[in-house]
PDB file of N, CA and C in Angstrom:
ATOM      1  N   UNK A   1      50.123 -73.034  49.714  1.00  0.00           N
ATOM      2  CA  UNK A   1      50.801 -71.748  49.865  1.00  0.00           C
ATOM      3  C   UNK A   1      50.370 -70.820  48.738  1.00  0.00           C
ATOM      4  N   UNK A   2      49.822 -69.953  49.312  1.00  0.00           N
ATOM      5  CA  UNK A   2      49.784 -68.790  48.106  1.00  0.00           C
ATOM      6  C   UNK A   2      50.768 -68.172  46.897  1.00  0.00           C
ATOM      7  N   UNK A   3      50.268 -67.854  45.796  1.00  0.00           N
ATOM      8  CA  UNK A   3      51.485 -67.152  45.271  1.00  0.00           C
ATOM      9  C   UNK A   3      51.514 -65.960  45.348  1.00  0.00           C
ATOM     10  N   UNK A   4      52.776 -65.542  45.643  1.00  0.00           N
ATOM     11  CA  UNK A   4      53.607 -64.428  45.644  1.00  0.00           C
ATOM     12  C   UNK A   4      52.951 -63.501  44.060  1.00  0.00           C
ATOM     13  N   UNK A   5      52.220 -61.832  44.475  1.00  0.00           N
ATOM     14  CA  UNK A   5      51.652 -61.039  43.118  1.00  0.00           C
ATOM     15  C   UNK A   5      53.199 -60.986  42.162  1.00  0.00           C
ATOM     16  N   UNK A   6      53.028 -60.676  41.676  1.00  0.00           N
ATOM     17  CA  UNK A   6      53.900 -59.895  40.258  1.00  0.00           C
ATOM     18  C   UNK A   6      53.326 -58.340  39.813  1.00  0.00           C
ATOM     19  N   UNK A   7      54.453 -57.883  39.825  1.00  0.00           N
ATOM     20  CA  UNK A   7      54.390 -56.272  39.760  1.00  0.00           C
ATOM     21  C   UNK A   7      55.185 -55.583  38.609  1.00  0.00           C
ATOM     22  N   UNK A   8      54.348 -55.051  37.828  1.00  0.00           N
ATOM     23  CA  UNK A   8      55.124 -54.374  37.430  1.00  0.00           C
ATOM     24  C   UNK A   8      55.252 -53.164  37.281  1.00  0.00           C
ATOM     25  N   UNK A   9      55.827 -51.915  37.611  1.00  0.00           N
ATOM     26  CA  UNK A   9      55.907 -50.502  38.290  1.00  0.00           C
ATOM     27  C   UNK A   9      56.184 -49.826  37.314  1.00  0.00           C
ATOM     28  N   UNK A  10      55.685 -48.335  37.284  1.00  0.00           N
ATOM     29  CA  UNK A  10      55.606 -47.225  36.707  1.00  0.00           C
ATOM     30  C   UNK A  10      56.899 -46.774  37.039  1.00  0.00           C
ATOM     31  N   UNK A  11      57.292 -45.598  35.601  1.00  0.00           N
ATOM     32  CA  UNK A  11      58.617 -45.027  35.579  1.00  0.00           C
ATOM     33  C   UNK A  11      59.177 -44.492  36.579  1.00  0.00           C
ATOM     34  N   UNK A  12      57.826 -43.950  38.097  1.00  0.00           N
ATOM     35  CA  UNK A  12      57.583 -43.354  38.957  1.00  0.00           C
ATOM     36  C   UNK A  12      58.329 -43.685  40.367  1.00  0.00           C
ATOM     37  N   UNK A  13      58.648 -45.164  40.191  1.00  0.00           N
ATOM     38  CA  UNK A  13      58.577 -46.237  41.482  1.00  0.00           C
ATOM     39  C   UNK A  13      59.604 -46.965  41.463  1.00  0.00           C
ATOM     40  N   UNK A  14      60.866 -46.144  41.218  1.00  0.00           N
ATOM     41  CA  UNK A  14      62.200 -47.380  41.171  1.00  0.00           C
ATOM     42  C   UNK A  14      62.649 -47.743  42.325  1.00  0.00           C
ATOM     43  N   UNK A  15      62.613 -46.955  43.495  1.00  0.00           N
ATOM     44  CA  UNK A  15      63.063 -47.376  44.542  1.00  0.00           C
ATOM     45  C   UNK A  15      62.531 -48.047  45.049  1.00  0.00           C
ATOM     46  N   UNK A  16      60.602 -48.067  44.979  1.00  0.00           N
ATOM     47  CA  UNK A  16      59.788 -49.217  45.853  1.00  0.00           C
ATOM     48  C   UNK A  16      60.130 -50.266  44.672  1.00  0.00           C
ATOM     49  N   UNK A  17      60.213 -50.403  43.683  1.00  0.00           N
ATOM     50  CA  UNK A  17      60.649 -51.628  43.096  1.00  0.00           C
ATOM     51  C   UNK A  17      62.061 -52.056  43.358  1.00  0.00           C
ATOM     52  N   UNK A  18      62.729 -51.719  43.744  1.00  0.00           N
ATOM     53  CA  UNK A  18      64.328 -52.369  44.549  1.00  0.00           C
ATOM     54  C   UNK A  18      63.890 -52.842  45.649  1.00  0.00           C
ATOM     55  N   UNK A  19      63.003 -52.413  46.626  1.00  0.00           N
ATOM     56  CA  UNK A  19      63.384 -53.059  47.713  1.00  0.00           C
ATOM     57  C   UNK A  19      61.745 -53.987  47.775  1.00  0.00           C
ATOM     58  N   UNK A  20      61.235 -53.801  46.607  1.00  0.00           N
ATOM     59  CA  UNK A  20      60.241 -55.434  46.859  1.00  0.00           C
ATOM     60  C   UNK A  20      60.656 -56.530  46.384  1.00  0.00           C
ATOM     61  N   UNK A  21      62.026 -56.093  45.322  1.00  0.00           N
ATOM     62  CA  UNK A  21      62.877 -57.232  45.123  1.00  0.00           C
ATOM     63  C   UNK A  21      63.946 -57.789  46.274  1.00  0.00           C
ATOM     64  N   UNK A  22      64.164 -56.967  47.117  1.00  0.00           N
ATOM     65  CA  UNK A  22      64.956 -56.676  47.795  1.00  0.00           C
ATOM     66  C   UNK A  22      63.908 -58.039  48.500  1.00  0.00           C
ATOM     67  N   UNK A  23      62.756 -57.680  48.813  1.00  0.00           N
ATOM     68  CA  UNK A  23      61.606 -59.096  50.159  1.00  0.00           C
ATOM     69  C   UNK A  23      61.457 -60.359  49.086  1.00  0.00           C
ATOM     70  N   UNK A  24      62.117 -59.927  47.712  1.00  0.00           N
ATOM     71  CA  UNK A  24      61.960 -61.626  47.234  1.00  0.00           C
ATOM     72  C   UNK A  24      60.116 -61.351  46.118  1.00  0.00           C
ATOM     73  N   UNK A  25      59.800 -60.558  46.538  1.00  0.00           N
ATOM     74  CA  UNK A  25      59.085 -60.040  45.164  1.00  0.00           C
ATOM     75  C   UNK A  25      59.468 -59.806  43.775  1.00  0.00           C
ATOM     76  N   UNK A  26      58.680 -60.320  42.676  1.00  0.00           N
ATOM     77  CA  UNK A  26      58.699 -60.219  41.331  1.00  0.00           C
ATOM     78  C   UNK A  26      58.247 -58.680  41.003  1.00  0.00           C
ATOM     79  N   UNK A  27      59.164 -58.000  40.709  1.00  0.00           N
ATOM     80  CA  UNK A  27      58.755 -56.360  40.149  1.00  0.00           C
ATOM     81  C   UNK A  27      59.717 -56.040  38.809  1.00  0.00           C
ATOM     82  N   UNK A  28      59.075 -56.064  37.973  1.00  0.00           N
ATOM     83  CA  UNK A  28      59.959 -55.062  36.613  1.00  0.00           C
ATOM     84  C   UNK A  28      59.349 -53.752  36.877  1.00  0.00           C
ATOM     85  N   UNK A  29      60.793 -53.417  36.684  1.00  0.00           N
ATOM     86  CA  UNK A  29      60.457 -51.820  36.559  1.00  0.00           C
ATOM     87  C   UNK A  29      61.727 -51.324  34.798  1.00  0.00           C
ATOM     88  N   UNK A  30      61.917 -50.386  35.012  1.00  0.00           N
ATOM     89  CA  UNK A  30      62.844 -49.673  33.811  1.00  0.00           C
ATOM     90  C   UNK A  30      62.642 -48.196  33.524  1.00  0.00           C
ATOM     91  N   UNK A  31      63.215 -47.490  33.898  1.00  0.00           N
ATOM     92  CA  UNK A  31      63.034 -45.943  33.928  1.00  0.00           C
ATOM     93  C   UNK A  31      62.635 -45.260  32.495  1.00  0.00           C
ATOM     94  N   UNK A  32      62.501 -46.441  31.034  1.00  0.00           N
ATOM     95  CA  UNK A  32      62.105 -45.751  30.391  1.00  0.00           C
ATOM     96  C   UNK A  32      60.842 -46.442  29.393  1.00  0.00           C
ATOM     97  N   UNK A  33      60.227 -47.209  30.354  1.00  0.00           N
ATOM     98  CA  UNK A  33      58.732 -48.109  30.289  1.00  0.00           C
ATOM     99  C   UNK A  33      57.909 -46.888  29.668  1.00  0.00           C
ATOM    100  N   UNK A  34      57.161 -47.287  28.922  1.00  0.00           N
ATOM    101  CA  UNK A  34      56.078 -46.235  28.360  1.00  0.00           C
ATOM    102  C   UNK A  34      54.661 -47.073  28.943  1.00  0.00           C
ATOM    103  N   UNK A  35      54.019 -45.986  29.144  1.00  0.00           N
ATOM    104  CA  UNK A  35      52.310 -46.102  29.196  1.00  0.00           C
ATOM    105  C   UNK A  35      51.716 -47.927  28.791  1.00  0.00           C
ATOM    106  N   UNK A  36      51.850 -47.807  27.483  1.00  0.00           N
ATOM    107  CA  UNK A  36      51.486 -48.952  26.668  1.00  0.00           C
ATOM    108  C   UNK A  36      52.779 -49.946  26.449  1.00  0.00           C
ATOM    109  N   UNK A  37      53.802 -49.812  27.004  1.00  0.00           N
ATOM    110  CA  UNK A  37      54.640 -51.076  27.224  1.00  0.00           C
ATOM    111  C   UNK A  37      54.021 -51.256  28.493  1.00  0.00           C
ATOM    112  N   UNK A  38      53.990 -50.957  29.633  1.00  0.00           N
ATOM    113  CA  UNK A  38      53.837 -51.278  30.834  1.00  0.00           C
ATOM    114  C   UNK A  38      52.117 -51.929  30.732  1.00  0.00           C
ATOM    115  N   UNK A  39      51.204 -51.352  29.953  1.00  0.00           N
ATOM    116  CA  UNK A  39      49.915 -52.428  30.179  1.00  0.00           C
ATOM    117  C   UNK A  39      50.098 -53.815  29.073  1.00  0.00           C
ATOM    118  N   UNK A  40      51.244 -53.553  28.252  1.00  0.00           N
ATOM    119  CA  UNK A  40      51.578 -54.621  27.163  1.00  0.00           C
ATOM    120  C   UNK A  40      51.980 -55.904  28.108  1.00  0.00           C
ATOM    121  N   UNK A  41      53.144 -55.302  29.027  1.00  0.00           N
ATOM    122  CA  UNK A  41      53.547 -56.315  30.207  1.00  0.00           C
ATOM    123  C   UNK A  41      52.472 -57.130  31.078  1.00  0.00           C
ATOM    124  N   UNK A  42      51.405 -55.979  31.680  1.00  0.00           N
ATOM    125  CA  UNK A  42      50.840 -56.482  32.563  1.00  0.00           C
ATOM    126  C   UNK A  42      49.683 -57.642  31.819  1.00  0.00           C
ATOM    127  N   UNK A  43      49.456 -57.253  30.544  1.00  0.00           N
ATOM    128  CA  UNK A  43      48.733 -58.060  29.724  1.00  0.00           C
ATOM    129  C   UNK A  43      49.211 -59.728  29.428  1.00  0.00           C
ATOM    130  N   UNK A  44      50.618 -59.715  29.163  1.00  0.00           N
ATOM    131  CA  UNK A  44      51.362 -60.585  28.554  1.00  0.00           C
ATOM    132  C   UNK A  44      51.590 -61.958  30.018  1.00  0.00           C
ATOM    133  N   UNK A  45      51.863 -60.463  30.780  1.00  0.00           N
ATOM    134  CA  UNK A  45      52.387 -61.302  31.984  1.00  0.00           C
ATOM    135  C   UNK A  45      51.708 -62.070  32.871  1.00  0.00           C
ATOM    136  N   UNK A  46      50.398 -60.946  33.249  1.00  0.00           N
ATOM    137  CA  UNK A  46      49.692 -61.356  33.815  1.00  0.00           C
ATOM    138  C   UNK A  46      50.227 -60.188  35.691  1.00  0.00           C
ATOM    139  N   UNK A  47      50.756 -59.603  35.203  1.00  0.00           N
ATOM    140  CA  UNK A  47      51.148 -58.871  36.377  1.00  0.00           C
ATOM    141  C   UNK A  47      50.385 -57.447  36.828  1.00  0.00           C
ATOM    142  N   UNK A  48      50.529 -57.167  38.046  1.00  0.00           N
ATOM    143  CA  UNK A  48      49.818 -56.178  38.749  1.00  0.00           C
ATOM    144  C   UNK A  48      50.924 -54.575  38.490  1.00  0.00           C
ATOM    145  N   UNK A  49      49.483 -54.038  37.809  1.00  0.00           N
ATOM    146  CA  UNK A  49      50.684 -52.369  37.753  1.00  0.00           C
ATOM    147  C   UNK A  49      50.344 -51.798  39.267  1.00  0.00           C
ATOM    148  N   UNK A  50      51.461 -50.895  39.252  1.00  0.00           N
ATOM    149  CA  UNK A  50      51.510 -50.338  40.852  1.00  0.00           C
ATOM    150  C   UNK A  50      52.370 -49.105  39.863  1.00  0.00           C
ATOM    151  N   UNK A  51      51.145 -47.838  40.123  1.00  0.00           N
ATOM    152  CA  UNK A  51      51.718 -46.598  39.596  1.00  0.00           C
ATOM    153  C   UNK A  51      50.995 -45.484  40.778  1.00  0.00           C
ATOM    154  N   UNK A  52      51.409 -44.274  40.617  1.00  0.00           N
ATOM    155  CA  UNK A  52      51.112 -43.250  41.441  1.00  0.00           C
ATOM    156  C   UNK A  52      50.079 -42.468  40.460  1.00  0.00           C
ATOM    157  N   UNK A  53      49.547 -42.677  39.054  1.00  0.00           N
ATOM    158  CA  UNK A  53      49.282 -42.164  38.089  1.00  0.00           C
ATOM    159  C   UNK A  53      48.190 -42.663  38.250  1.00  0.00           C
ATOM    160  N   UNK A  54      46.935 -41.870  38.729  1.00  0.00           N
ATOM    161  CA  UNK A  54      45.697 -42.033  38.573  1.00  0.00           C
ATOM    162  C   UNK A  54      44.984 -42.023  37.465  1.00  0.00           C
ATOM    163  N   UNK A  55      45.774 -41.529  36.534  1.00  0.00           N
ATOM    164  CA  UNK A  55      44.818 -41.507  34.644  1.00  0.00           C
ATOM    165  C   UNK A  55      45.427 -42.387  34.246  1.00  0.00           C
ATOM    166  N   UNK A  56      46.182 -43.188  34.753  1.00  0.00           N
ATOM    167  CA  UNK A  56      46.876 -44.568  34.172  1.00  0.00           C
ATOM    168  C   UNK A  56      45.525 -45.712  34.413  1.00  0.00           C
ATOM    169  N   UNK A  57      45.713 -45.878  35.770  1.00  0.00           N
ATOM    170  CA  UNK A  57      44.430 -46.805  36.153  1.00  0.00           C
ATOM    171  C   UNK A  57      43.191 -46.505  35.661  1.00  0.00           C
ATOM    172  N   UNK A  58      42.948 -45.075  35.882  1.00  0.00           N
ATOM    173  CA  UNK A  58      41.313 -44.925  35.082  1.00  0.00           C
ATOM    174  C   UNK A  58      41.046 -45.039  33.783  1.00  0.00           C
ATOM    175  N   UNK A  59      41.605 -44.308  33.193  1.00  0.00           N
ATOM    176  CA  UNK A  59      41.801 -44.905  31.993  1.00  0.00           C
ATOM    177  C   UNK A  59      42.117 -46.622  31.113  1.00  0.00           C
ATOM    178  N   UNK A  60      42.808 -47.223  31.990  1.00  0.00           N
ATOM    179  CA  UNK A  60      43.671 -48.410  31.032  1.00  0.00           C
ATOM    180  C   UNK A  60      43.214 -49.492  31.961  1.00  0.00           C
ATOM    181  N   UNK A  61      43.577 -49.472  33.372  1.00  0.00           N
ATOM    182  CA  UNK A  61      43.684 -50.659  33.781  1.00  0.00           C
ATOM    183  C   UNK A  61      42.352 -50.503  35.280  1.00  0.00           C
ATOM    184  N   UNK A  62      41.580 -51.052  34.644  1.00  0.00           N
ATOM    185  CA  UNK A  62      40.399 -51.399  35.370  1.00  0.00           C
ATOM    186  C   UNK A  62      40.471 -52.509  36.731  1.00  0.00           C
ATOM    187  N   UNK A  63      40.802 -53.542  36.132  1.00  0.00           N
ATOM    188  CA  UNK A  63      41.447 -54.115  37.183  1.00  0.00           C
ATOM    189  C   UNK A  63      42.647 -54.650  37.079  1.00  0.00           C
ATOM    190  N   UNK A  64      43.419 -55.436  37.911  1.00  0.00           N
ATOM    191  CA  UNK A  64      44.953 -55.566  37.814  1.00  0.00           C
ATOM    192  C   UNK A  64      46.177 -54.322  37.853  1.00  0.00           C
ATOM    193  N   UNK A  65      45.258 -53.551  38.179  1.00  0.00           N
ATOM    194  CA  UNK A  65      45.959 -52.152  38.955  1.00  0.00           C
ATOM    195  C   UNK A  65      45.844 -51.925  40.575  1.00  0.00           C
ATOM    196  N   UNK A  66      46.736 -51.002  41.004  1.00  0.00           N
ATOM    197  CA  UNK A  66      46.574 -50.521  42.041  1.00  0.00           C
ATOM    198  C   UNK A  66      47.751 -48.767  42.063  1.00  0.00           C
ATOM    199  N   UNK A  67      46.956 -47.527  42.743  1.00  0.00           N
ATOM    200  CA  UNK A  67      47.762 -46.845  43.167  1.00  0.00           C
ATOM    201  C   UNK A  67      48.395 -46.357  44.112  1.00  0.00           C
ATOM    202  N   UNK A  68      49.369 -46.351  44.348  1.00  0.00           N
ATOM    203  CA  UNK A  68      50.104 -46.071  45.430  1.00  0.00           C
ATOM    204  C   UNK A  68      49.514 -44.883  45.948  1.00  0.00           C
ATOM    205  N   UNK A  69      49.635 -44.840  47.315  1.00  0.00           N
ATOM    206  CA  UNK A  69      49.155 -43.685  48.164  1.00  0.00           C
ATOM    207  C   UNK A  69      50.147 -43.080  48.476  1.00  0.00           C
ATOM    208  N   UNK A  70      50.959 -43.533  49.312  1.00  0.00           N
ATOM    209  CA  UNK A  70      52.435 -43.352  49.916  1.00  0.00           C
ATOM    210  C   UNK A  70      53.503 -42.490  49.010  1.00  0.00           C
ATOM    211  N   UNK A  71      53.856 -41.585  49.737  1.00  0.00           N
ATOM    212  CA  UNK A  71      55.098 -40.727  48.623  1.00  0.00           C
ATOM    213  C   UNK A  71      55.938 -41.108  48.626  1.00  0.00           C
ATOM    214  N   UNK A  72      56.840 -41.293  50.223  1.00  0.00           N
ATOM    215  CA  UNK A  72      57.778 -42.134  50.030  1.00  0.00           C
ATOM    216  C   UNK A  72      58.376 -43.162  50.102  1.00  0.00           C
ATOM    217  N   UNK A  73      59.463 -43.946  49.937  1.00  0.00           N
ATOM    218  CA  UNK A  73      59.073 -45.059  48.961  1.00  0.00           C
ATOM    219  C   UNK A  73      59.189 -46.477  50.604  1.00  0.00           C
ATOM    220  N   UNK A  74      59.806 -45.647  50.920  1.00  0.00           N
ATOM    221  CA  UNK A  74      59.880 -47.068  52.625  1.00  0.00           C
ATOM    222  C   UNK A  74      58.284 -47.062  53.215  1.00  0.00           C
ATOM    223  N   UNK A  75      57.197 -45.738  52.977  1.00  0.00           N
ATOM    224  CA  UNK A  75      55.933 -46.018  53.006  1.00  0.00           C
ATOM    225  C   UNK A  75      55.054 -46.889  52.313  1.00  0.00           C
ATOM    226  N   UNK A  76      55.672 -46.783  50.988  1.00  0.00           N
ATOM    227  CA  UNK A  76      55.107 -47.403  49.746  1.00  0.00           C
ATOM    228  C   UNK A  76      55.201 -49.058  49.528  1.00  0.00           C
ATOM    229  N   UNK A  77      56.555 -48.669  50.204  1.00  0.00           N
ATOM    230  CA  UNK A  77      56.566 -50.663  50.508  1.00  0.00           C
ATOM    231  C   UNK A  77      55.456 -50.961  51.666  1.00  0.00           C
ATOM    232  N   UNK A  78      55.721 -50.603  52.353  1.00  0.00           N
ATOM    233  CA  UNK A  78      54.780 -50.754  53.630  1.00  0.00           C
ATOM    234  C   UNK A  78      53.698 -51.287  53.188  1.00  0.00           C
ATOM    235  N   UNK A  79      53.083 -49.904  52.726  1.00  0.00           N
ATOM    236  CA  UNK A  79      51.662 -49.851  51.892  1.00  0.00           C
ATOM    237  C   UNK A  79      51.517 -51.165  50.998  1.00  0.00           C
ATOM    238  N   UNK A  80      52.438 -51.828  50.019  1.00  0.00           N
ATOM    239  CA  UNK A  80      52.177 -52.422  49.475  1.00  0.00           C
ATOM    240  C   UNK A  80      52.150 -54.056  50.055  1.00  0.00           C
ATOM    241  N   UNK A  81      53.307 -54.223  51.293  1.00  0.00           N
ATOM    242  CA  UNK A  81      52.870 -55.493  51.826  1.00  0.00           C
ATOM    243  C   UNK A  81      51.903 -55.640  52.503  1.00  0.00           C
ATOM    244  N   UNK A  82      51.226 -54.600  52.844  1.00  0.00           N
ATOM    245  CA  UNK A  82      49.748 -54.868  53.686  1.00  0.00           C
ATOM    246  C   UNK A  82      49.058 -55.307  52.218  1.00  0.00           C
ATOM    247  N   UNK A  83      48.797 -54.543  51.342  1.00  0.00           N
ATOM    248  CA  UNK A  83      47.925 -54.701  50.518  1.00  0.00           C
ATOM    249  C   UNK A  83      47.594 -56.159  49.898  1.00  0.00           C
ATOM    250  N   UNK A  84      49.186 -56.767  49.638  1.00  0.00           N
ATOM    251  CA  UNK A  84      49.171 -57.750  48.800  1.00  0.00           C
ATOM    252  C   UNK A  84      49.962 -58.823  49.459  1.00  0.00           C
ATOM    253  N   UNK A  85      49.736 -59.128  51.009  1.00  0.00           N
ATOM    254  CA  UNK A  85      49.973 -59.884  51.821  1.00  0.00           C
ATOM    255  C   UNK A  85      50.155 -61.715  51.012  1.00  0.00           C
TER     256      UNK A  85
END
């Protein structure tokens, strides 16, 4: 059985992070995560950022990123269980 990603979400994404906890997904989020706590996490953790912030990923996280396309957030889940099936 595969494992289930780990996520951890931008200040951007609280609601798609409730309801991927909501399917039993691993997501930290915290409305007042900074830039460099959030790649500190994904470093430490080993977890996937999921931000809407395209100078986040280009800049910092080369791989073990992904950005959301979707605005809103019942899309965004969507979007994200296809992705990371």
């Amino acid at each position: 059985m595969a494992k289930k990603p780990r996520f951890v979400l931008d200040v951007h994404l609280g609601k798609l992070a409730r309801y991927l906890r909501m399917l039993g997904f691993d997501a930290l989020w915290r409305d007042d995560y900074s830039d460099p706590q959030i790649l500190e996490i994904r470093k430490r953790q080993r977890r996937i950022v999921l931000t809407r912030d395209r100078r986040l990923l280009e800049e910092h996280v080369r791989k073990g990123g992904y950005r959301v396309e979707a605005v809103y957030p019942r899309e965004q889940l969507e979007e994200i269980v296809r992705q990371f099936r």
